[in-house]
Protein backbone atom coordinates (compact mmCIF):
# COMPACT_ATOMS: atom_id res chain seq x y z
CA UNK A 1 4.99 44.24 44.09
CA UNK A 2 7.28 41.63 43.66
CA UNK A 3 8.20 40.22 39.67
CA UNK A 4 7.69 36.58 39.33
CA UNK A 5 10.90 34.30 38.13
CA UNK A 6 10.73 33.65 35.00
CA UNK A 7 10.63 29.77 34.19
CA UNK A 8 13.97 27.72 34.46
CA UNK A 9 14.05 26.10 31.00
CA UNK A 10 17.86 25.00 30.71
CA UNK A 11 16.60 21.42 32.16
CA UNK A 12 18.06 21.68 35.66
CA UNK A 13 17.29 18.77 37.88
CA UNK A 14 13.59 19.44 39.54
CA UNK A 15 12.35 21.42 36.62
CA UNK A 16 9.78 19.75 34.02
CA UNK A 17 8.79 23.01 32.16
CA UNK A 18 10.18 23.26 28.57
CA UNK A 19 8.68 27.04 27.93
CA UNK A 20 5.29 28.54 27.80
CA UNK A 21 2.08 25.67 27.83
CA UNK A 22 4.69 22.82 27.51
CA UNK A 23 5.04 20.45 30.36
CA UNK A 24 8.74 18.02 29.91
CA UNK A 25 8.04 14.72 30.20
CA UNK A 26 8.37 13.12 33.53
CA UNK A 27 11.55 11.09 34.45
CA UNK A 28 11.18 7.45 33.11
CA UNK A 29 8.43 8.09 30.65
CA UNK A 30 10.57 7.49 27.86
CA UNK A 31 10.62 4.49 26.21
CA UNK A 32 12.92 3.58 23.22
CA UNK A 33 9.74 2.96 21.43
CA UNK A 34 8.26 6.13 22.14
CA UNK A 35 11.65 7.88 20.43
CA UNK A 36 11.44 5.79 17.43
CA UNK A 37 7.93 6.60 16.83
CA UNK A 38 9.02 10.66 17.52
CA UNK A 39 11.95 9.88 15.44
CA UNK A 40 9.76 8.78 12.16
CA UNK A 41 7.68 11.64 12.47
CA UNK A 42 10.89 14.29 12.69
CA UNK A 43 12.36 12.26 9.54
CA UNK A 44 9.15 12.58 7.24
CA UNK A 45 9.04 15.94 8.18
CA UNK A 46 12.73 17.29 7.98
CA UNK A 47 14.46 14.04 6.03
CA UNK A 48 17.19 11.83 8.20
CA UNK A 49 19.82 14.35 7.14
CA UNK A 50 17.99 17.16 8.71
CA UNK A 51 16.76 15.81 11.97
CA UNK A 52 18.62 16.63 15.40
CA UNK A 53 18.68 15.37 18.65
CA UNK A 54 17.60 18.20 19.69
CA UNK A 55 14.63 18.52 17.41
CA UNK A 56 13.71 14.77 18.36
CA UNK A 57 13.68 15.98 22.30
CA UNK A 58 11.50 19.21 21.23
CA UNK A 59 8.93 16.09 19.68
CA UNK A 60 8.86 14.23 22.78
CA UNK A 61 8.74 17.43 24.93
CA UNK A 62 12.12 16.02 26.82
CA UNK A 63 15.48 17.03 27.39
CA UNK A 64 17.82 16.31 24.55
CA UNK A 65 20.25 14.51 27.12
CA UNK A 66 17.15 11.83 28.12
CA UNK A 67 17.89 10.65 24.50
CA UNK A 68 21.16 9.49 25.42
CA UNK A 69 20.20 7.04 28.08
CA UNK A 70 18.24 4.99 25.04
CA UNK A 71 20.91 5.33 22.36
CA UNK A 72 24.30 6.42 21.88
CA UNK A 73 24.15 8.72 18.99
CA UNK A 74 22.35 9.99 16.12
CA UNK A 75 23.74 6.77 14.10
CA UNK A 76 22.38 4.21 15.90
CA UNK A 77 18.95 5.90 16.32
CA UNK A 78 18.61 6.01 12.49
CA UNK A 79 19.84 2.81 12.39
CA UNK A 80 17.27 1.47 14.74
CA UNK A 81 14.75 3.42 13.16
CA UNK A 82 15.68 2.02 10.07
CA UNK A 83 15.13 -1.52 11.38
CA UNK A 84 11.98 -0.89 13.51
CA UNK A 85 9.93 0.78 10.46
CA UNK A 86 10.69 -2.38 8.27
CA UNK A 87 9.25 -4.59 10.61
CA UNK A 88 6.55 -2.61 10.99
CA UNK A 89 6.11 -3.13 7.11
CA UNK A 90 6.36 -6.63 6.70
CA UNK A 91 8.49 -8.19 9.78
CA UNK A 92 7.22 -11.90 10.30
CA UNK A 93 5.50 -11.49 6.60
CA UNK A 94 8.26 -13.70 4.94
CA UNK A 95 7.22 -17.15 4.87
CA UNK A 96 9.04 -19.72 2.04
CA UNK A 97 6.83 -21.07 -0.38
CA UNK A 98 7.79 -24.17 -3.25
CA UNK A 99 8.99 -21.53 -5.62
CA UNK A 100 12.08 -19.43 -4.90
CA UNK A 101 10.69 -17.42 -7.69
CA UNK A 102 7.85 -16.39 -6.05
CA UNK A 103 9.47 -15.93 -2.13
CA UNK A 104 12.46 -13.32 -4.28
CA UNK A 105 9.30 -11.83 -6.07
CA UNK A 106 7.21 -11.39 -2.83
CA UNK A 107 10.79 -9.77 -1.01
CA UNK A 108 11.16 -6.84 -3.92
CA UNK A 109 7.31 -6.01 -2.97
CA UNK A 110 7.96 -5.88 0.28
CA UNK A 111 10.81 -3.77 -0.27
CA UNK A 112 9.61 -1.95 -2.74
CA UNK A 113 6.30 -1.13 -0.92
CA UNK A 114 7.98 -0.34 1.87
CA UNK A 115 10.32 2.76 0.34
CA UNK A 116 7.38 4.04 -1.63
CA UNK A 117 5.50 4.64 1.82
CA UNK A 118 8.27 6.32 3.44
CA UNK A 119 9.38 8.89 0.18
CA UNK A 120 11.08 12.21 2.43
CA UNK A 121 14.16 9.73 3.54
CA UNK A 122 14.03 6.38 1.03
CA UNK A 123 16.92 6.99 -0.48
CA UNK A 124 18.74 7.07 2.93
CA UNK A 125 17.38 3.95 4.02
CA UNK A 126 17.86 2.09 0.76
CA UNK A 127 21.58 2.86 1.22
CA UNK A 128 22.24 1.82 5.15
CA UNK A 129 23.21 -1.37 6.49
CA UNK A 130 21.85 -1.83 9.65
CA UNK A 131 23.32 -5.16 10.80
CA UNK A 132 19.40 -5.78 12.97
CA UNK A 133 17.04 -8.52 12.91
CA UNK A 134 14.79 -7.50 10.55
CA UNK A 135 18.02 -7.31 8.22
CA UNK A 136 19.22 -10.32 9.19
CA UNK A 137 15.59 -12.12 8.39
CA UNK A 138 15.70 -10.72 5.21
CA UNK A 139 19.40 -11.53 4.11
CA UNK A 140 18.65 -15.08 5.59
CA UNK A 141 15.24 -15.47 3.76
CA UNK A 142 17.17 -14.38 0.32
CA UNK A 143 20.47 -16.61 0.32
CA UNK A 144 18.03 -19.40 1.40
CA UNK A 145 15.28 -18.64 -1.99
CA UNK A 146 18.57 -18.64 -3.94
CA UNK A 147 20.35 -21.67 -2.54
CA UNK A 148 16.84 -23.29 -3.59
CA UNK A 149 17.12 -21.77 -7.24
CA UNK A 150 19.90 -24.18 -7.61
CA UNK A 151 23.08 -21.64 -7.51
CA UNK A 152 26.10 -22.99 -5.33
CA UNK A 153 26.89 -20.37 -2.85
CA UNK A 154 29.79 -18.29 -4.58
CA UNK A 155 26.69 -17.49 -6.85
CA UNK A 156 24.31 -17.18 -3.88
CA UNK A 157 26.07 -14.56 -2.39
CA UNK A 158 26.53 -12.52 -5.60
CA UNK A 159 23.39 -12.29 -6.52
CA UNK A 160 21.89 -11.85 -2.83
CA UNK A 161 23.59 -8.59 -3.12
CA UNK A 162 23.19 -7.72 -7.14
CA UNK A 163 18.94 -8.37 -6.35
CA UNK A 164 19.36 -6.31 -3.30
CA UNK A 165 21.01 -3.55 -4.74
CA UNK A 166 18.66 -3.16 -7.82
CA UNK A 167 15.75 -3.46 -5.92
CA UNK A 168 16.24 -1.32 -3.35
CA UNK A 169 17.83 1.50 -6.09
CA UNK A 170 14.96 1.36 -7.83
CA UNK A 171 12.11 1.53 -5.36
CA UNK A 172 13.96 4.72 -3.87
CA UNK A 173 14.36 6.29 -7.15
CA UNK A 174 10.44 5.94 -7.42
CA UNK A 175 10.12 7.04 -3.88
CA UNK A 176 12.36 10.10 -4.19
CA UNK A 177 10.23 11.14 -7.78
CA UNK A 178 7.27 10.70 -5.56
CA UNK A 179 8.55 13.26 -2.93
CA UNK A 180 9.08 16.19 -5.52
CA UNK A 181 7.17 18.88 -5.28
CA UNK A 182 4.23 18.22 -7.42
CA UNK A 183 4.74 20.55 -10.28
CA UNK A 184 8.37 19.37 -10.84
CA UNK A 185 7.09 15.48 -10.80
CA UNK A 186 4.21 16.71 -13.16
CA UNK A 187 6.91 17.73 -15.39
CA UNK A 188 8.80 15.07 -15.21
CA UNK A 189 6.29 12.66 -15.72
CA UNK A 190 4.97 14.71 -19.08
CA UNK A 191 8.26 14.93 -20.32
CA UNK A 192 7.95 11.47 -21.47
CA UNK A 193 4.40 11.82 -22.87
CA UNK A 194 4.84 14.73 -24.53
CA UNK A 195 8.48 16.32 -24.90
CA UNK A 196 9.67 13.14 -26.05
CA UNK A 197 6.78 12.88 -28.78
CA UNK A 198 7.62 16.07 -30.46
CA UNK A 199 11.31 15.19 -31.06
CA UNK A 200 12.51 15.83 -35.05
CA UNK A 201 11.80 12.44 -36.22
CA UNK A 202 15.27 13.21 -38.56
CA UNK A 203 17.53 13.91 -35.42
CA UNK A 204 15.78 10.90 -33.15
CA UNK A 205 14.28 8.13 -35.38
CA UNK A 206 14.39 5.48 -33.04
CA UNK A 207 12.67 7.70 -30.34
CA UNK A 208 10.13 9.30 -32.97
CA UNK A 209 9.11 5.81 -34.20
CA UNK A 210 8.61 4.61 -30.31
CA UNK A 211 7.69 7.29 -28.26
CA UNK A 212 4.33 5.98 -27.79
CA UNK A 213 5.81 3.12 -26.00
CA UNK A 214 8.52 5.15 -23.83
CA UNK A 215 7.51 4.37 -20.23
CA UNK A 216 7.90 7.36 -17.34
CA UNK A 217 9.80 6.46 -13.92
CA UNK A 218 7.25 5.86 -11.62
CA UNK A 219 5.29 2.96 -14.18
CA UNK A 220 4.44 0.43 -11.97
CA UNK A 221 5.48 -2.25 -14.80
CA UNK A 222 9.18 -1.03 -15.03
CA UNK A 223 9.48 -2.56 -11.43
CA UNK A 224 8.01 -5.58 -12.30
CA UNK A 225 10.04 -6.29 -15.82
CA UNK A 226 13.34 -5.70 -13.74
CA UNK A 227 12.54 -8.14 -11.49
CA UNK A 228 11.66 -10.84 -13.54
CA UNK A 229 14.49 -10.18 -15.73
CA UNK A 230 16.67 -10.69 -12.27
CA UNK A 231 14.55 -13.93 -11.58
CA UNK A 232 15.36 -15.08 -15.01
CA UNK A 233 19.18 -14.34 -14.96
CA UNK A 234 19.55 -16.15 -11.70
CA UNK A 235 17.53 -19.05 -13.35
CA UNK A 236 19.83 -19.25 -16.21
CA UNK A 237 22.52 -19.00 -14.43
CA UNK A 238 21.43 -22.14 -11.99
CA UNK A 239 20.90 -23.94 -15.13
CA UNK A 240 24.61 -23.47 -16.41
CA UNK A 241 25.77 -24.46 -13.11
CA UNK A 242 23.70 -27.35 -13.47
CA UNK A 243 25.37 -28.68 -16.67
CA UNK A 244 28.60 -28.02 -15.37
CA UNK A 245 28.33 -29.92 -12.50
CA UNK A 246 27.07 -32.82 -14.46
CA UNK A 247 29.59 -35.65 -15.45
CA UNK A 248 30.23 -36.25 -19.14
CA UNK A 249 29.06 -38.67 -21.06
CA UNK A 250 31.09 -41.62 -21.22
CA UNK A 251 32.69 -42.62 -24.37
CA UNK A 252 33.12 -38.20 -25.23
């Protein structure tokens, strides 16, 4: 009695079969859409760091080397990732309004919302540039909010990228709290409600006397302050560009 072949799993050309009850995708059934979709789900899982072409291919049930027909490299999957899952957020959300105020306010939500719902790889994201439309809407929407707040555009450009930066560092820091393990963030968080109130009052007077008041990370108004204390430092500012641009008085 003859011993059947075992199954041909290297990927050969002609073979489909990726190992016991898996079936490899057919040829052309890949989409890049399809691998950005498998992509998110390998990064929540594993973290960008972590994930592998090779683990992405094991997602879709495909040969690692089909990846390579959609993108180049690891790179510029994570960068298209990157750019896909904040459209999927709020792409085509950004719409300018009468107050600059309010479009730079409605931005850090965005942002901010956005990082919070993807915790296992926020930080990485916060930190890329990924030089795609949705980045490009956003940058665009941003200079033109500021241009409107009445900065010239030396100013404009400074503070496009001191707003982006603090916005973006702070949502990920609350994402990344939010992706501890839950007895470490439950420490954390009752360090501040508890640790902190049973300081020697003699050692720590000015945290005795307020550490009722001392807010944890992940308080949703610490966000909020920090962005209207942006808002108002860019108003200033426009203000004292204001005056300086204005002629003197004659007869001073």
């Amino acid at each position: 009695m003859s011993v059947p072949k075992a199954e041909d799993t290297s990927g050969a050309p002609g073979k489909t079969s990726t190992g016991p009850g898996r079936r490899r995708l057919p040829r052309d059934t890949l989409s890049r859409q399809v691998i950005l979709e498998a992509a998110e789900r390998v990064a929540a899982r594993d973290g960008l760091d972590s994930f592998t072409f090779q683990s992405l291919a094991k997602e879709v049930n495909a040969h690692p080397t089909s990846l390579y027909r959609h993108f180049r490299d690891k790179d510029q999957l994570v960068l298209e990732l990157i750019d896909d899952l904040r459209a999927r957020s709020y792409g085509g959300r950004l719409e300018a309004t009468d107050s600059w105020r309010e479009d730079l306010r409605t931005l850090a939500r965005y942002v901010h919302e956005h990082l919070l719902r993807y915790p296992q790889f926020a930080v990485q994201m916060a930190a890329r540039t990924t030089r795609r439309p949705t980045e490009f809407a956003n940058v665009e929407f941003a200079l033109d909010a500021l241009l409107r707040a009445g900065l010239d555009e030396e100013d404009a450009a400074m503070y496009l990228r001191v707003f982006g930066n603090v916005v973006r560092s702070l949502a990920s820091m609350e994402a990344g709290m939010s992706a501890l393990d839950p007895e470490t963030r439950d420490g954390d968080t009752l360090a501040w409600q508890l640790e902190y109130r049973r300081l020697p009052a003699e050692q720590y007077p000015r945290i005795a006397a307020m550490s009722g008041q001392l807010k944890d990370i992940g308080d949703p108004q610490v966000f909020d302050t920090a962005v209207d204390l942006l808002l108002d430092a860019i108003e200033a500012r426009a203000e004292q560009a204001g005056r300086r641009s204005k002629p003197a008085p004659k007869g001073t």
